[in-house]
Protein backbone atom coordinates (compact mmCIF):
# COMPACT_ATOMS: atom_id res chain seq x y z
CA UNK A 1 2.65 -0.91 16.24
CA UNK A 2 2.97 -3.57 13.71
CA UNK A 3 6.46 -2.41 12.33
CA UNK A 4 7.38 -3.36 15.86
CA UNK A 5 6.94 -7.36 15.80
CA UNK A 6 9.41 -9.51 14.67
CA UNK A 7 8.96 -11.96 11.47
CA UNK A 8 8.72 -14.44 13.88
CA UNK A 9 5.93 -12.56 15.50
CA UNK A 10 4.17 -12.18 11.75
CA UNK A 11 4.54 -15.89 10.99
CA UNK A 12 2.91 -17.01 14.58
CA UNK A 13 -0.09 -14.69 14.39
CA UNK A 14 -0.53 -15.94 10.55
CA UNK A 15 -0.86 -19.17 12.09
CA UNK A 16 -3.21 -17.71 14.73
CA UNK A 17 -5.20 -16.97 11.64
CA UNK A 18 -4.67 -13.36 11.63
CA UNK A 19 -4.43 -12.11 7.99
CA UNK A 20 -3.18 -9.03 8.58
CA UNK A 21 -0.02 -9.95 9.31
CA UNK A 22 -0.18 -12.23 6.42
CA UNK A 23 -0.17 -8.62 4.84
CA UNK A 24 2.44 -7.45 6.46
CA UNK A 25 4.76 -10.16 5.50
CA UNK A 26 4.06 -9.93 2.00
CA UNK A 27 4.74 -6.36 1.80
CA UNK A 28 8.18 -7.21 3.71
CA UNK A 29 9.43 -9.51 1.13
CA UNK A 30 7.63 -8.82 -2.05
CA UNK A 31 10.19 -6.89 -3.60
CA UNK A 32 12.92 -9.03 -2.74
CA UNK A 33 11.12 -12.28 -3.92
CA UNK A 34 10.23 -10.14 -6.84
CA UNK A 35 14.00 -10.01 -7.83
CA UNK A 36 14.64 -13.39 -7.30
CA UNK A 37 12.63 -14.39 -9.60
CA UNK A 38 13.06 -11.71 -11.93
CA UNK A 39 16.97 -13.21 -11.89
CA UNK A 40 15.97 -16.51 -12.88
CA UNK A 41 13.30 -16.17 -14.82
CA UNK A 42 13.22 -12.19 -16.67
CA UNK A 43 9.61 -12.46 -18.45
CA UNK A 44 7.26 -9.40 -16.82
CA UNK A 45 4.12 -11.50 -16.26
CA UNK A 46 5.58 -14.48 -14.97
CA UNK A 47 7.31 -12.55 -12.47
CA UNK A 48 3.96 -11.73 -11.27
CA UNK A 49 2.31 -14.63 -11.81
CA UNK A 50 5.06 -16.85 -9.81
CA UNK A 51 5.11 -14.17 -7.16
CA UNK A 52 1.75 -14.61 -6.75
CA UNK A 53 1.83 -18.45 -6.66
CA UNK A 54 4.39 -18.40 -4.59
CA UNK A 55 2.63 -16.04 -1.66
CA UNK A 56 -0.36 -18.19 -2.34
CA UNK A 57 1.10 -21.85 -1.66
CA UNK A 58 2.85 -19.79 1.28
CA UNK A 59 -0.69 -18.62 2.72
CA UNK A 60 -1.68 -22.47 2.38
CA UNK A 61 0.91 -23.88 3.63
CA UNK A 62 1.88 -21.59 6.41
CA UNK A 63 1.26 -24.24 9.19
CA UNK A 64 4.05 -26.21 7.64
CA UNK A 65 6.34 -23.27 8.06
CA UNK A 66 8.37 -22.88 11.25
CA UNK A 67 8.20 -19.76 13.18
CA UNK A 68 11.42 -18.16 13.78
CA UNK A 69 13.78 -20.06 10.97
CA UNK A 70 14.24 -17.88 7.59
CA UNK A 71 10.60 -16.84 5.83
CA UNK A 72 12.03 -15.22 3.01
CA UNK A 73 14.43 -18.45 2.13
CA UNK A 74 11.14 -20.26 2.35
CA UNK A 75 9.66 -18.43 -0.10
CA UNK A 76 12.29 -18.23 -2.56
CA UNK A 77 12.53 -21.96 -2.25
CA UNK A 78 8.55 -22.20 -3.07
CA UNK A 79 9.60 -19.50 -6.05
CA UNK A 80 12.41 -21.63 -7.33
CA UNK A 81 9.74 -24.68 -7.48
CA UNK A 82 7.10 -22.92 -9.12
CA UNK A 83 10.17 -21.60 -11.76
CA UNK A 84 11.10 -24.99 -12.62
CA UNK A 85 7.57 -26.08 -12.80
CA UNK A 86 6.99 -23.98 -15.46
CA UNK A 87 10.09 -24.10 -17.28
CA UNK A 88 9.52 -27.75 -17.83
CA UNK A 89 5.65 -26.93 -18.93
CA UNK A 90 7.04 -24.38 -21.46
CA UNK A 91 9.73 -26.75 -23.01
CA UNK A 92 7.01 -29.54 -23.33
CA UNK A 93 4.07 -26.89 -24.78
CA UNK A 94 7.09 -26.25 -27.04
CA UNK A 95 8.23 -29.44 -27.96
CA UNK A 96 5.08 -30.54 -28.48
CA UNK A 97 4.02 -27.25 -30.94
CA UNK A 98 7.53 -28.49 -32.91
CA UNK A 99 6.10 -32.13 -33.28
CA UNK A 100 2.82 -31.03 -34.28
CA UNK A 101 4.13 -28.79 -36.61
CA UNK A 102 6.30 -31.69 -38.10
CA UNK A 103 3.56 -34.14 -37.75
CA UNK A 104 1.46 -31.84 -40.42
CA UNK A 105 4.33 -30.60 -42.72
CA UNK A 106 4.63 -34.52 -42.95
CA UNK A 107 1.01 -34.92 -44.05
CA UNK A 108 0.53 -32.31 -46.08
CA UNK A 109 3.48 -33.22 -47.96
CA UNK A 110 2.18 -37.31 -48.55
CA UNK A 111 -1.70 -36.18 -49.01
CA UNK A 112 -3.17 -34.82 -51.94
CA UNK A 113 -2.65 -31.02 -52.18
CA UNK A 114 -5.45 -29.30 -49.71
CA UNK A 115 -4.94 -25.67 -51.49
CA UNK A 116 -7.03 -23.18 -49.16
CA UNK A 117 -9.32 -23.25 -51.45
CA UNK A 118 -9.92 -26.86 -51.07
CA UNK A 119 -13.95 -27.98 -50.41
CA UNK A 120 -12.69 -29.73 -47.24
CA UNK A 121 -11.32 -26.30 -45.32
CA UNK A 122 -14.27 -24.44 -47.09
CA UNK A 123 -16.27 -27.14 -45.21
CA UNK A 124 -14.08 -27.05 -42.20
CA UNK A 125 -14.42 -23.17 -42.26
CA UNK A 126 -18.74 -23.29 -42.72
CA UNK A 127 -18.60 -26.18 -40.06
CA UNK A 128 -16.39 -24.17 -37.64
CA UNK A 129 -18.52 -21.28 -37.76
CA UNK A 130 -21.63 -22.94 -37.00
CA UNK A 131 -20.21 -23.89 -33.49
CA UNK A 132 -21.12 -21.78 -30.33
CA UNK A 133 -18.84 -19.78 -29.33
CA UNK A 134 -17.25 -21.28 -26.07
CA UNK A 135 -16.47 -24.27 -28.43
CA UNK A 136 -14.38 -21.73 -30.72
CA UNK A 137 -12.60 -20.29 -28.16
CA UNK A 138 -11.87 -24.18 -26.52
CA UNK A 139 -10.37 -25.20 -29.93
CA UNK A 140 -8.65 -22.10 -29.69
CA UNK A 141 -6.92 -22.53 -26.69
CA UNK A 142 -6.42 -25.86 -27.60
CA UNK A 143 -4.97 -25.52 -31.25
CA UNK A 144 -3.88 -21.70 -31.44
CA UNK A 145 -2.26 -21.68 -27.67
CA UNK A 146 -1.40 -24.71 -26.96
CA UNK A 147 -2.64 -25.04 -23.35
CA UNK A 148 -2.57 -28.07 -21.70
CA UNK A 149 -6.05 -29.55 -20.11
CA UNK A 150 -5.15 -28.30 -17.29
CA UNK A 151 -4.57 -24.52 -18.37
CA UNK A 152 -7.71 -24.56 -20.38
CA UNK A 153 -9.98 -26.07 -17.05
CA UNK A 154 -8.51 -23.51 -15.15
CA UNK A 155 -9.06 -21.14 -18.41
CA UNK A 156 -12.87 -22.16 -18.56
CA UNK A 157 -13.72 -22.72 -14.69
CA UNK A 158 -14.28 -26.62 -15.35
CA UNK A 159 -12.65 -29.77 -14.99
CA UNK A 160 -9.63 -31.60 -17.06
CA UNK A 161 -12.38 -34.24 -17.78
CA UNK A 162 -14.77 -31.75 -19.25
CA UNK A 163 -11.82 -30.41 -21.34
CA UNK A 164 -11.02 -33.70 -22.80
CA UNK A 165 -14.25 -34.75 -23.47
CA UNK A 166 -15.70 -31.36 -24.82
CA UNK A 167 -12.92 -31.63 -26.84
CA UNK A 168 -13.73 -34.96 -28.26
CA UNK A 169 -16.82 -33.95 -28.38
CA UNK A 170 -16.32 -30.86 -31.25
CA UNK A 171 -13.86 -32.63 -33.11
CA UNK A 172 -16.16 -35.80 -33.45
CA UNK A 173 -19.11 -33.35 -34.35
CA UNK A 174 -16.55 -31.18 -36.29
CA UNK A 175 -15.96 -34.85 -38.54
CA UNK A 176 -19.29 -35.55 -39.31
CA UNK A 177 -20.29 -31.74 -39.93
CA UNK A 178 -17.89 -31.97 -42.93
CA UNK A 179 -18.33 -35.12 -43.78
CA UNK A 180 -21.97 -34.65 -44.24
CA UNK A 181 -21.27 -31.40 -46.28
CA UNK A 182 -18.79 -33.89 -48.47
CA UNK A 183 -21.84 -36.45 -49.30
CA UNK A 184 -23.94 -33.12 -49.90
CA UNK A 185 -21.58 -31.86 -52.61
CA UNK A 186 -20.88 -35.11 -54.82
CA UNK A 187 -22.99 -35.34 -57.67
CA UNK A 188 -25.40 -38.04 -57.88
């Protein structure tokens, strides 16, 4: 019975609040919306992940939509957003990778030689392991992935703020850890 209504039809009851035929529309244009994005964007789990994004901003928004005018241009238009969007967040997360990577060739060039065997990434190492281990895995996102605050609060269920300043928070602690093993190792 459904296969009989129009995408029209699908978009009204939607609005109606029927989810259903929320359902039915996805199924309808998934695989075309699929390979749109595949075309301008050809990375497996992004396709997903945008496809997804897109269906969801198209569920929220679906009172803005207008029955009867072109639902899958819509979406591919939501698609081609969300593409762009993250483009630009991947060549920041990489610019910024290639400026911290300069920004510490630069000083480890001008400082003193810090051989891995150095007492400061021994201490760094000791200090590191004492934290707990959602603190790891922060700096880890942080430092390893390069996620912005925003990835990791969405990472970590919590808010940017909480990011920032749990962040602060363990490198401030992460200071003084080694700096305290520092005063504990000098002679007297």
């Amino acid at each position: 019975m459904k296969s009989e209504l129009t995408e029209k039809d699908l978009v009204e009851q939607v609005q109606d609040g029927d989810l259903s035929a929320f359902e039915e529309l996805l199924r309808a244009h998934s695989s075309r919306l699929r390979a749109f994005i595949a075309m301008k964007l050809p990375i497996p789990h992004l396709i997903d992940e945008i496809a997804h994004e897109t269906f969801v901003f198209a569920h929220h928004h679906i009172m803005d939509f207008e029955a009867g005018t072109d639902f899958g241009k819509w979406l591919r238009a939501i698609a081609f957003n969300l593409i762009r969007k993250e483009t630009l967040r991947f060549k920041r997360s990489s610019k910024n990778r290639e400026k911290f990577l300069e920004h510490f060739l630069v000083e480890q060039a001008t400082r003193s030689a810090e051989s891995p065997e150095s007492p400061i990434i021994a201490h760094l190492e000791e200090c590191l392991d004492r934290l707990p281990e959602q603190q790891r895995e922060l700096l880890e996102h942080k430092y390893k992935l390069a996620e912005s605050s925003r990835e990791m609060a969405r990472f970590f269920g919590q808010s940017e703020a909480w990011v920032r300043t749990t962040l602060c928070r363990v490198r401030t602690g992460l200071r003084k850890c080694i700096q305290a093993k520092m005063e504990q190792a000098q002679p007297t």
